[in-house]
Every structure is written in structure tokens, then in C-alpha cells.
Protein backbone atom coordinates (compact mmCIF):
# COMPACT_ATOMS: atom_id res chain seq x y z
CA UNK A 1 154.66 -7.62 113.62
CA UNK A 2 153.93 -5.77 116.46
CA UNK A 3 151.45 -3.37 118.29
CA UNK A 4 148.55 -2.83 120.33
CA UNK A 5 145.56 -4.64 120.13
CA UNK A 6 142.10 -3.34 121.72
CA UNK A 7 138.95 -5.36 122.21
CA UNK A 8 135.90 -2.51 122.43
CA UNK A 9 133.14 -4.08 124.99
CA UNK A 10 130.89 -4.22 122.44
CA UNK A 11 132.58 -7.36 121.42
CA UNK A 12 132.16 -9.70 124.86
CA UNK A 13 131.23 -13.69 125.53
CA UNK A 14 130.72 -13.49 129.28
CA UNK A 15 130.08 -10.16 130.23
CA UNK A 16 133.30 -8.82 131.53
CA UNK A 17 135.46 -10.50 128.89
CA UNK A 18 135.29 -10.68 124.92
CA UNK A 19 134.01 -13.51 123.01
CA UNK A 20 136.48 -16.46 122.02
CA UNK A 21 136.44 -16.37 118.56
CA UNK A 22 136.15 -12.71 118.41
CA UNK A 23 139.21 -11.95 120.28
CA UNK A 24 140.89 -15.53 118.51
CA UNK A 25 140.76 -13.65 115.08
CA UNK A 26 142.11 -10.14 115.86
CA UNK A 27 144.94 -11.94 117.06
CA UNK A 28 145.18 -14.37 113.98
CA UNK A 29 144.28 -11.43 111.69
CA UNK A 30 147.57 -10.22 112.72
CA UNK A 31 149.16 -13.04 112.09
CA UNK A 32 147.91 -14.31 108.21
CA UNK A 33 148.65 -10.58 107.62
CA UNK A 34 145.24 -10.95 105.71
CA UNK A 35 145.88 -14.10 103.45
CA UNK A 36 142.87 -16.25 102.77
CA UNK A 37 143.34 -19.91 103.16
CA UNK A 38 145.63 -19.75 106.27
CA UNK A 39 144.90 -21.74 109.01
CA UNK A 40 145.93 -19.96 112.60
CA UNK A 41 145.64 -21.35 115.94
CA UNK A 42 145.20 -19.61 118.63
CA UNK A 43 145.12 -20.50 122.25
CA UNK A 44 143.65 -18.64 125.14
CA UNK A 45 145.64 -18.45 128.21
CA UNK A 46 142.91 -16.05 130.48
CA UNK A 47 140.12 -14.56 129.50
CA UNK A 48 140.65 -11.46 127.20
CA UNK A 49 139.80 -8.00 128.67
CA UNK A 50 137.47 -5.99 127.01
CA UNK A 51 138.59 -1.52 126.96
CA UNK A 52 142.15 -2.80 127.42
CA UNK A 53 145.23 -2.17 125.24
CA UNK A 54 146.84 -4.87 124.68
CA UNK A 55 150.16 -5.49 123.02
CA UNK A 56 150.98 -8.05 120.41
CA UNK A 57 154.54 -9.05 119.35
CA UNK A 58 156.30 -12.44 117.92
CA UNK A 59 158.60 -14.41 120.76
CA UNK A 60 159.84 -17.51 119.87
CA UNK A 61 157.71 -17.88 116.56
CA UNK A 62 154.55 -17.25 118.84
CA UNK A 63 152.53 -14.38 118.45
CA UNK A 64 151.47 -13.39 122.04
CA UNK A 65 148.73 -11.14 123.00
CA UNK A 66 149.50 -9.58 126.34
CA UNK A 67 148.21 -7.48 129.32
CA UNK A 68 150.77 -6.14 130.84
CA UNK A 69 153.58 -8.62 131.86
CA UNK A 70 150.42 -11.59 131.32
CA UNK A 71 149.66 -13.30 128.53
CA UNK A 72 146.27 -13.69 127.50
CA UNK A 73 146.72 -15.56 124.28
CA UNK A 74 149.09 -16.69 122.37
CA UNK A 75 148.89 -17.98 117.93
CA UNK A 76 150.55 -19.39 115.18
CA UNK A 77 150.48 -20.52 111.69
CA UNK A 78 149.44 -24.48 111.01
CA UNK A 79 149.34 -26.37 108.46
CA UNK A 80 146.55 -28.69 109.07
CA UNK A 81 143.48 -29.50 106.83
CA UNK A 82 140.27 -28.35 108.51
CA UNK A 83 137.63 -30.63 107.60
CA UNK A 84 134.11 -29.28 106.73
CA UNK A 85 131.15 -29.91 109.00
CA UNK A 86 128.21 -31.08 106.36
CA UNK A 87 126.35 -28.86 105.28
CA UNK A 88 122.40 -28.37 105.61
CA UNK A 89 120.13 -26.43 104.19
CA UNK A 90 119.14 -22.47 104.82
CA UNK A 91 115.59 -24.38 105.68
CA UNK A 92 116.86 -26.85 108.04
CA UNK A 93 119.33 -24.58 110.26
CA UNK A 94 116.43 -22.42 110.56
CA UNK A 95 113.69 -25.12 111.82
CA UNK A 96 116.94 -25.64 114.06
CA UNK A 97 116.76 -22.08 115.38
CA UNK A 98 113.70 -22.91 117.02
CA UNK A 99 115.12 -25.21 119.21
CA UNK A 100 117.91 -22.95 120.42
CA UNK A 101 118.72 -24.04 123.75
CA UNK A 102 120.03 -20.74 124.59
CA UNK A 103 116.84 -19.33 124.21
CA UNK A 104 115.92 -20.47 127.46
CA UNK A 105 119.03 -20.96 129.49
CA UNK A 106 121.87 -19.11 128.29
CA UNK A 107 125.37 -19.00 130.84
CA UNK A 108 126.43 -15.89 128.57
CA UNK A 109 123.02 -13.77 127.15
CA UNK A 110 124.60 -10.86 125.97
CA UNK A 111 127.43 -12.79 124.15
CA UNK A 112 128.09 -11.29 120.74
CA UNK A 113 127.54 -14.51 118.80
CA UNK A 114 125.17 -16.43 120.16
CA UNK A 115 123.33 -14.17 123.22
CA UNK A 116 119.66 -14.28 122.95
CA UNK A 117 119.75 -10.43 124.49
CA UNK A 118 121.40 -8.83 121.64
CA UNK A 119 119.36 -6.77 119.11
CA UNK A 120 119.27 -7.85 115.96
CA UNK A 121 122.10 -6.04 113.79
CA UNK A 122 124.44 -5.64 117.40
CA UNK A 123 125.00 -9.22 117.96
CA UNK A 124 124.78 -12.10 115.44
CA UNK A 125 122.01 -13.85 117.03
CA UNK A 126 123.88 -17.26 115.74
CA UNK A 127 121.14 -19.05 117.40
CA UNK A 128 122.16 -23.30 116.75
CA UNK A 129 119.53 -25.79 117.32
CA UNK A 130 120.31 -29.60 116.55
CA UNK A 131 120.01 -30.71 113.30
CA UNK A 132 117.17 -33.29 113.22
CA UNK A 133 116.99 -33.73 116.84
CA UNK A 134 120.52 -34.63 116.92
CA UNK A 135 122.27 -32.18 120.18
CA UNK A 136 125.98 -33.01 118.62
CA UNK A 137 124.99 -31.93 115.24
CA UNK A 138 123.89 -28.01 115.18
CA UNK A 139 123.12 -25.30 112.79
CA UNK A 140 122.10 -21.81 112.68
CA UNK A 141 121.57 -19.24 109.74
CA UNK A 142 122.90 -15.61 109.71
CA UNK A 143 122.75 -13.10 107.83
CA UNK A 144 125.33 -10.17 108.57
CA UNK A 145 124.35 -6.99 109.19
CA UNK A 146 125.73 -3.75 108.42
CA UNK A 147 126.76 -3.14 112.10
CA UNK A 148 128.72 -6.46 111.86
CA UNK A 149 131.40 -5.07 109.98
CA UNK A 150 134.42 -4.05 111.54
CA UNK A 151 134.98 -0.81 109.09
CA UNK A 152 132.91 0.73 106.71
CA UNK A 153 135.59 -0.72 103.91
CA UNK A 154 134.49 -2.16 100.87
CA UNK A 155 136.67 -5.54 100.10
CA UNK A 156 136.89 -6.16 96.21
CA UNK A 157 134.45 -3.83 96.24
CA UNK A 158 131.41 -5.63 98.27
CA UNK A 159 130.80 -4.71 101.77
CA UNK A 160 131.99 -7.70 103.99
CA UNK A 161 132.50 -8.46 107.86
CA UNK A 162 135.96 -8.56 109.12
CA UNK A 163 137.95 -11.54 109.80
CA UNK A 164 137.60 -11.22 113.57
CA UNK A 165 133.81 -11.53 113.50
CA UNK A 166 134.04 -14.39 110.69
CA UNK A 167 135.73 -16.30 113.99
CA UNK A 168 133.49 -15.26 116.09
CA UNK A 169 130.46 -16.95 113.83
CA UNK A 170 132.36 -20.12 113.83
CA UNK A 171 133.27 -20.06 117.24
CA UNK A 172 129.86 -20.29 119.53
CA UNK A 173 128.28 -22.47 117.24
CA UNK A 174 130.86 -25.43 118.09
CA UNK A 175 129.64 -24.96 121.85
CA UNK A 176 126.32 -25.35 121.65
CA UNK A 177 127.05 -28.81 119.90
CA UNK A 178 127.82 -29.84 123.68
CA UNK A 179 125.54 -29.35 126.58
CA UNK A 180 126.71 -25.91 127.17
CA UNK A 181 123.38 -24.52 129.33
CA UNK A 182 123.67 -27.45 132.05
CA UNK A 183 127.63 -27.16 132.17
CA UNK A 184 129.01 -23.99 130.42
CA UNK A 185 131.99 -23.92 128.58
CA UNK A 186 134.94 -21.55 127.28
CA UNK A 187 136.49 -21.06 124.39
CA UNK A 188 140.07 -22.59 125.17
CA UNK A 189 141.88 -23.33 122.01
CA UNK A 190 140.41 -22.77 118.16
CA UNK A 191 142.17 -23.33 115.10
CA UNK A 192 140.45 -21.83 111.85
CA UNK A 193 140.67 -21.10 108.02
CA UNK A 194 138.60 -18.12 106.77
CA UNK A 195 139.27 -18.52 102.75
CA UNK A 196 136.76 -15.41 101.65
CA UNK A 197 135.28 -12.72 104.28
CA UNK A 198 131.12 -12.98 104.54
CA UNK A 199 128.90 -10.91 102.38
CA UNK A 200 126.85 -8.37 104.24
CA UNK A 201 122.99 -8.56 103.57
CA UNK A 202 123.63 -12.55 102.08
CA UNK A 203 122.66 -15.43 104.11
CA UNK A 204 124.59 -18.04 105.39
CA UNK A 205 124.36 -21.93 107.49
CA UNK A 206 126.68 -22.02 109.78
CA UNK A 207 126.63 -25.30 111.38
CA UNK A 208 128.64 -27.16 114.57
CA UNK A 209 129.65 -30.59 114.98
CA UNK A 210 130.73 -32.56 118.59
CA UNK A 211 133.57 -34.46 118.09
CA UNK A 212 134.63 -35.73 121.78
CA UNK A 213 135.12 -34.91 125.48
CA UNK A 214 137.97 -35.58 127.88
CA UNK A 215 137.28 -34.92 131.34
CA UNK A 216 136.78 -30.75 131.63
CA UNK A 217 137.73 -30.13 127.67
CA UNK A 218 135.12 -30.47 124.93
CA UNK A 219 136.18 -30.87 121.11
CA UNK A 220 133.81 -29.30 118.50
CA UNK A 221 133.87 -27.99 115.03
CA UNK A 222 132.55 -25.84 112.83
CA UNK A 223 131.93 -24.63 109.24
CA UNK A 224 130.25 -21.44 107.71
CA UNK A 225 128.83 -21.65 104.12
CA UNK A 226 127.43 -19.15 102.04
CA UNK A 227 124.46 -18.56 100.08
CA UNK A 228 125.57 -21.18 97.29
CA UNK A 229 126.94 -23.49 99.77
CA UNK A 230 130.75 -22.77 99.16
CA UNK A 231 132.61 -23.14 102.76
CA UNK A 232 133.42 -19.19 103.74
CA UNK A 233 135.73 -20.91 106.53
CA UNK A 234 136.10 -23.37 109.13
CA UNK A 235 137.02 -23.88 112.72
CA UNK A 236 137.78 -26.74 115.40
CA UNK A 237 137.74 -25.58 119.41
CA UNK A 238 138.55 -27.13 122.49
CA UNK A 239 136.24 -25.74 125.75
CA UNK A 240 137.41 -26.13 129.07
CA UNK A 241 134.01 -26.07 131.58
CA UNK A 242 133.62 -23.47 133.99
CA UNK A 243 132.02 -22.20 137.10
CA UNK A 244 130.14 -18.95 135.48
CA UNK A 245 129.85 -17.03 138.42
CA UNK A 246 133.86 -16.65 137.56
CA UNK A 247 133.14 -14.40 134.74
CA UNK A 248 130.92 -11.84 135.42
């Protein structure tokens, strides 16, 4: 496998550089070659330009993602079993919503998965609250738009969203599970299985889970469930903190 790889600007986290997840599963999408139930890992090595080609090809049974003679990312196949953040209801993750931190201080607002300044149908608007009053326990519901599919391709004949934006709905969500608006985070490593793509127009619970911290990384996971509470896929991250002002 090999080729370019280009990230439109539509697609960003902080504003001069694309979201995580999104850019995570463009580069696994490449690697699963499309097969449900694979788990990919992919780790970030800089943030990923937006407008940019960018070439992928396999070294060393890596696939790396680069910019020029840089690499910005770099993936591979695991064999590890995910486990599922519980679930909670459509009900609960939205009385969560409401409680969106990011709806008041938000490092990133015009991030495609979680910014608070992205119209409804451009962005996701994943918007996780905690669960219960619980901060390490979040949840948010979605439901995908037309203009969150990649293509205008039918998949087994029902309009779904790509597998890039799939990662990007489990990637955000994992953040705000850690105090992200007092000391922001980036996406640094995530490891996810997407076993069916989302339905357009159906709505789903995605919900995040803390699971540790170790001086500047953060551990999180995630799960996304649909309508009838079957897992569409799941994710674990690690976030490195940051100093904002470094990403535009």
C-alpha cells in the first residue's frame, strides 16, 4: 500500500492542524484495507497538516504517514481486545450534554468533533458531559448528518459515515473524560476497532471513560453504540498536555 493522503481543512482539532482521530483513521483506513473488526493503532508523531499531500507507504511493517522527509504518524495492525466503555442511555448522554464543559471553555472551538462553533451538520457537535456528575465518566449523543459522510456512497446499501470520521467520534470524547479546558490535551496515540460504519440520520451514545494519568500523558477510552445499543466501535488514547498557543 501506498499513496498520498490529504486532510481537507474542513477536518481540523486545533485550528491549523486536523483532528486526532480524524486524521488516526484515514491512516488506519489504509491499513485494515476496509475490514471490520480490525483493531489499528496509530501514533502521532507532529501534528497533521491540514491542505497538505501527504504520502503513505509500509517501512518496516509500519505504515507511515509523511510530510516530506517528516513523519507525522505512523500505524499498525494489533491484536488486542478493546474493552467497551458501559453504556448509558440516549436520555442520560443527553442530560450530559448540558453540562458540556466545552461549552464554556473550549482550547479547540472549531474542532470537528467536539467544537462548540461548528454548525450543526459541519461538525459533530459530540458535546460529552459527565455521566451522573461523574468528570471521568462522559457521554454524548450524535446523530450523523448527511455532511458527515465522507462520499455520497451507499455501504450495503444504507448511507453511512466513513471510517475516518467513525475515529474521529471516538476520539474527542475520551478527552473530555480528563480536565481538558483547565489543561488541554492532544491526541497522542489511539488504538481503535470500528466493526460496522454509523448510520446516517440514526442516533447514537457515544460515551468516554478516564482510565489514568502519568505525568504529561492522559489514558482514556471510548465506545460508540448505536440506536439498539450494539458497540459500532471502540477506542483507547493517550494525550500528551500542551501549551495551546502552540497550535494555532
Amino acid at each position: 500500500m501506498s499513496g498520498d493522503l490529504f486532510l481537507p481543512a474542513r477536518f481540523n482539532g486545533p485550528a491549523a492542524s486536523a483532528n486526532g482521530g480524524f486524521a488516526c483513521g484515514a491512516l488506519a483506513e489504509r491499513v485494515a484495507e476496509g475490514s471490520a473488526g480490525v483493531a489499528v493503532e496509530v501514533t502521532l508523531r507532529r501534528p497533521p497538516p491540514l491542505d497538505t499531500p501527504l504520502s503513505a507507504s509500509i517501512v518496516d511493517g509500519l505504515t507511515l504517514l509523511r510530510h516530506g522527509d517528516a513523519t507525522v504518524a505512523e500505524a499498525r495492525v494489533v491484536e488486542e481486545d478493546l474493552e467497551a466503555v458501559e453504556e448509558v442511555s440516549p436520555d442520560q448522554a443527553a442530560r450530559a450534554m448540558l453540562d458540556y464543559p466545552g461549552l464554556h471553555a473550549h482550547p479547540f472551538p472549531t474542532c470537528f468533533a467536539c467544537g462548540p462553533d461548528r454548525v450543526e451538520g459541519d461538525g459533530l457537535r459530540i458535546f460529552p458531559g459527565p455521566v451522573g456528575g461523574v468528570r471521568s465518566h462522559v457521554a454524548s449523543v450524535w446523530v450523523p448528518q448527511d455532511g458527515h459522510a465522507e462520499s455520497g456512497d451507499l455501504v450495503d446499501g444504507v448511507h453511512r459515515c466513513g471510517v475516518a470520521t467513525t475515529w474521529a467520534a471516538l476520539d474527542c470524547v475520551g478527552g473530555w473524560s480528563e480536565q481538558i479546558e483547565g489543561r488541554p490535551y492532544v491526541l497522542g496515540r489511539m488504538t481503535a476497532r470500528i466493526d460496522v460504519l454509523p448510520v446516517v440520520g440514526e442516533p447514537h451514545v457515544v460515551v468516554g471513560r478516564h482510565l489514568g494519568r502519568e505525568g504529561r500523558r492522559s489514558f482514556t477510552a471510548s465506545t460508540l453504540y448505536d440506536a439498539d445499543g450494539r458497540i459500532v466501535g471502540c477506542a483507547r488514547h493517550t494525550w500528551v498536555a500542551v501549551d495551546p498557543s502552540l497550535f494555532g
